[in-house]
Protein backbone atom coordinates (compact mmCIF):
# COMPACT_ATOMS: atom_id res chain seq x y z
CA UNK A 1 10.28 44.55 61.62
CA UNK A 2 9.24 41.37 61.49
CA UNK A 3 5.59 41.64 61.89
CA UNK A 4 5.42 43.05 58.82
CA UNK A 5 6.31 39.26 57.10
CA UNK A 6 3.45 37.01 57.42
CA UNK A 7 3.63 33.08 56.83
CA UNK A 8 0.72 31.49 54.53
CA UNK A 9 -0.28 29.77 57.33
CA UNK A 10 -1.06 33.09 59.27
CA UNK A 11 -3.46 34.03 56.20
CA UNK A 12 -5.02 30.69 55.75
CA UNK A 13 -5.93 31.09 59.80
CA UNK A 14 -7.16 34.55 59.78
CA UNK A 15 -9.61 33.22 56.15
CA UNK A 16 -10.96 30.86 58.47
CA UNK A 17 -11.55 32.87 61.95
CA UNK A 18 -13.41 35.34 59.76
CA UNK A 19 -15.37 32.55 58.24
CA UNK A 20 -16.04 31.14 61.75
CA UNK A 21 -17.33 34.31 62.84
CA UNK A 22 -19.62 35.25 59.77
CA UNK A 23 -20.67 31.27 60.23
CA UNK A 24 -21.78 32.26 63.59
CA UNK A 25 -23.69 35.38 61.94
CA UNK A 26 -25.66 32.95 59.46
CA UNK A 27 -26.90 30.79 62.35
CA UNK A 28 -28.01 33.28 64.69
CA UNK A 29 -29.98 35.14 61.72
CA UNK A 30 -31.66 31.34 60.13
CA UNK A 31 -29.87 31.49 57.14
CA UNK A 32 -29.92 27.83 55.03
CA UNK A 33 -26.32 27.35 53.08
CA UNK A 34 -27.84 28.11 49.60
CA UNK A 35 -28.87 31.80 50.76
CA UNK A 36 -25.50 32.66 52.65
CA UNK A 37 -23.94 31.29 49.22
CA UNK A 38 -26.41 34.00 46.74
CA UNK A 39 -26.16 36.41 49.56
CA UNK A 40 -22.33 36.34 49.09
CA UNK A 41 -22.73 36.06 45.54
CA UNK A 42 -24.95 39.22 45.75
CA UNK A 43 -22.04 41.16 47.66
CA UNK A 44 -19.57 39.90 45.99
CA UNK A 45 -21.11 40.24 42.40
CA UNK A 46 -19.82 36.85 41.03
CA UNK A 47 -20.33 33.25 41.45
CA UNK A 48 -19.36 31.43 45.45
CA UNK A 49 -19.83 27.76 45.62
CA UNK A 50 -18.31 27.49 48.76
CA UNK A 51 -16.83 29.98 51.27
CA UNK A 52 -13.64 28.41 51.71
CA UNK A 53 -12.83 29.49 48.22
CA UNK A 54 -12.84 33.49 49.71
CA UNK A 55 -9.72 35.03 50.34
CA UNK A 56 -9.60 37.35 52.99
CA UNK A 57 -10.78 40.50 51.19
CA UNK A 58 -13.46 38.84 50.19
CA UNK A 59 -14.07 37.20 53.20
CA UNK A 60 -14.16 40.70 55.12
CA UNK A 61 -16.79 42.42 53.02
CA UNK A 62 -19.59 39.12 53.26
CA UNK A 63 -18.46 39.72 57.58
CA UNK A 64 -18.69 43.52 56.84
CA UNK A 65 -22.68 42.76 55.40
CA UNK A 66 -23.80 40.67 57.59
CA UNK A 67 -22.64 42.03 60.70
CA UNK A 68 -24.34 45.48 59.04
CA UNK A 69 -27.47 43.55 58.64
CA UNK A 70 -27.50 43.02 62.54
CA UNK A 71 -26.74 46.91 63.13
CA UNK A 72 -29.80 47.44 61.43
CA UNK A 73 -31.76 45.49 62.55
CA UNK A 74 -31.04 46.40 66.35
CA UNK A 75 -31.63 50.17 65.33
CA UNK A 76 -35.06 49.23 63.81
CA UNK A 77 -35.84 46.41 66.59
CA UNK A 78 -36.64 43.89 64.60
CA UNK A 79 -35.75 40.43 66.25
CA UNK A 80 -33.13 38.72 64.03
CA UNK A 81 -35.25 36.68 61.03
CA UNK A 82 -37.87 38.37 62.62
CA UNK A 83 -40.81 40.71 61.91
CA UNK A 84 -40.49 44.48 62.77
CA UNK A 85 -43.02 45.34 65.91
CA UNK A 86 -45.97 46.81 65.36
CA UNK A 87 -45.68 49.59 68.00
CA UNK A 88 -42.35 50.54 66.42
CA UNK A 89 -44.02 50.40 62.67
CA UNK A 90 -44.33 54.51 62.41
């Protein structure tokens, strides 16, 4: 019963372990801040000056994009920020 009552303070830290990990995400692929911030505004279709203005939702669908981004990229075999093999072209 009580797990269904959550303090703001349990929000605020879940915001920012999903920004942690989708901070990881931008590093490992080379991303500068300006295109994780129009990448987000892309997926998010309105304006992000900063990520710690994202609420959770929001927060989930730039993690749910750019951890996508990886999936694909593993299925193709393309190196992270990198070029696409040209054995595996065809």
């Amino acid at each position: 019963m009580l797990g269904r009552y959550r303090s703001c303070v349990d929000d605020r830290e879940r915001v920012i372990v999903l920004r942690r990990k989708a901070m990881h995400y931008v590093s490992l692929y080379g991303l500068e801040r300006s295109e994780r911030l129009e990448l987000s505004e892309m997926i998010l279709r309105r304006d992000v000056t900063s990520w710690t203005e994202l609420d959770e939702p929001q927060m989930l669908r730039v993690l749910d994009a750019l951890e996508g981004f990886g999936l694909i990229c593993h299925l193709l075999q393309i190196p992270v920020g990198g070029e696409r093999p040209a054995d595996a072209a065809h």
